[in-house]
Protein backbone atom coordinates (compact mmCIF):
# COMPACT_ATOMS: atom_id res chain seq x y z
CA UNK A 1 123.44 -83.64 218.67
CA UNK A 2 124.53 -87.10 217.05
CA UNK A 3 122.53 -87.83 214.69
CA UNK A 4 122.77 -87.93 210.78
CA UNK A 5 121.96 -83.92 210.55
CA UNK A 6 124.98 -83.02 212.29
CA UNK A 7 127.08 -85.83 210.33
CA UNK A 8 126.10 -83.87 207.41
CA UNK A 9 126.82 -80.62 208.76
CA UNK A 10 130.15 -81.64 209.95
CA UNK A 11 130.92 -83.52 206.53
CA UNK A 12 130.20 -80.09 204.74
CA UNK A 13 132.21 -77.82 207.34
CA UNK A 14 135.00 -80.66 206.36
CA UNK A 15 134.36 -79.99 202.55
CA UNK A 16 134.06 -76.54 202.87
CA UNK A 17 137.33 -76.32 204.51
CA UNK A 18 139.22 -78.06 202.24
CA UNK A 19 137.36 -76.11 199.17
CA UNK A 20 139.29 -73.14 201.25
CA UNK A 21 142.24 -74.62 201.52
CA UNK A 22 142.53 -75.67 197.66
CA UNK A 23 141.59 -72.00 196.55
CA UNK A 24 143.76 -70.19 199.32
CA UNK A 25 146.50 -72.45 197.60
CA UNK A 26 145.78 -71.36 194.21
CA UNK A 27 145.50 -67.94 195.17
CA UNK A 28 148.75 -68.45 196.36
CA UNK A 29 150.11 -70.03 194.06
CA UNK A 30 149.08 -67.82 191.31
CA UNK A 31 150.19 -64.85 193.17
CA UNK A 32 154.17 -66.58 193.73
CA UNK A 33 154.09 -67.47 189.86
CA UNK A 34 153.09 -63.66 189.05
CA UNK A 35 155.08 -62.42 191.52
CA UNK A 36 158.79 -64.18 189.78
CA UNK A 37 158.04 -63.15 186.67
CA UNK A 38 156.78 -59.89 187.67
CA UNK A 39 160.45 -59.40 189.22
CA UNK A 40 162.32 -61.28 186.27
CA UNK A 41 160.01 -58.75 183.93
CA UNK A 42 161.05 -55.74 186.00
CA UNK A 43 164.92 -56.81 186.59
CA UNK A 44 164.95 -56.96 182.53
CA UNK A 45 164.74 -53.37 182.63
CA UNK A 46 165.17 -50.45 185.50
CA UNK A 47 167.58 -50.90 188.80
CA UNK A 48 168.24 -53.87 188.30
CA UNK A 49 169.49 -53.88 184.77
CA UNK A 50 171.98 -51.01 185.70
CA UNK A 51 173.10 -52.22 188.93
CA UNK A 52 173.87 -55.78 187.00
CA UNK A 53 175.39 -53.58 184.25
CA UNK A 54 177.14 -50.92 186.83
CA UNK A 55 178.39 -53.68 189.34
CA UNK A 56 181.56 -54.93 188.10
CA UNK A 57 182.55 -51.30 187.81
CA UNK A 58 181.58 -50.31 191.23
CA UNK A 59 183.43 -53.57 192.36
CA UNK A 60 186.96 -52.19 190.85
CA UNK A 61 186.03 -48.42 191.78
CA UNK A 62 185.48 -50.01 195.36
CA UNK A 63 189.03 -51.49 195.13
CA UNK A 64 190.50 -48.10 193.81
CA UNK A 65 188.84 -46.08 196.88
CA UNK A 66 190.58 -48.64 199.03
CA UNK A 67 193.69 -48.80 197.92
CA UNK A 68 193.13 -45.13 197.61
CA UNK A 69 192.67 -45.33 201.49
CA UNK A 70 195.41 -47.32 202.32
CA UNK A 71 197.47 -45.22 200.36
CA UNK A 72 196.57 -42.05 202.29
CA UNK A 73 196.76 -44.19 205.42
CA UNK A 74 200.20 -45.14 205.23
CA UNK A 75 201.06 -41.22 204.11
CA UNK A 76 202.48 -41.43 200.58
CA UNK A 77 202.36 -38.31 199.03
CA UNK A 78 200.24 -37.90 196.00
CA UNK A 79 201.08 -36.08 193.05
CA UNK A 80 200.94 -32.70 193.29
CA UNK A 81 198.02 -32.22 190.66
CA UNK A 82 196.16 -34.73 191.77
CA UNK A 83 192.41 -34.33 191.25
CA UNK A 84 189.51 -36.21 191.98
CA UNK A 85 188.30 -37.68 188.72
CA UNK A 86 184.69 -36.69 187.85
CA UNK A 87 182.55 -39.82 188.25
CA UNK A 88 181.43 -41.04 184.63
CA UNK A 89 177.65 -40.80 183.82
CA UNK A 90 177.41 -37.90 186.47
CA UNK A 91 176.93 -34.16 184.95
C-alpha cells in the first residue's frame, strides 16, 4: 500500500514514537531528579545521618576488636579484671 495514505500513516507512527520517546525521557528524567534528592533529603536525617555520624567510631572500635584479636591470638594474658566494656548508646 504505497500511496500518500500510508505515507501519512507511517509519518504519524514516526511522530508518535518520538512523542513516546520525549515523554518516556521526561518521565525519566523527572523520576532520577526526585529520586537524588529524595535520597540527599532522607540521608539528612535517619540511617544515614547516624551511620555518617557513628562511622569513624566503628572504624577505631573495628581496630580495637582487632588488635583485641591479635592480642588473644598471640596468647598475652589480659588483666585479671578485665571486662567487656558496655557498648555506648546501648541500655
Amino acid at each position: 500500500m504505497n500511496n500518500w495514505y500510508s505515507d501519512y500513516l507511517h509519518g504519524n507512527e514516526y511522530r508518535n514514537d518520538l512523542l513516546r520517546e520525549a515523554e518516556h525521557r521526561r518521565l525519566v528524567n523527572k523520576i532520577r531528579v526526585r529520586g537524588i534528592r529524595a535520597r540527599r533529603r532522607r540521608q539528612r536525617r535517619g540511617m544515614y545521618a547516624l551511620r555518617r555520624l557513628l562511622g569513624r567510631y566503628l572504624i577505631r572500635l573495628g581496630s580495637r576488636i582487632k588488635e583485641a584479636g591479635t592480642r588473644i591470638a598471640t596468647f598475652e594474658d589480659p588483666p585479671v579484671n578485665a571486662k567487656p566494656r558496655p557498648r555506648p548508646g546501648r541500655a
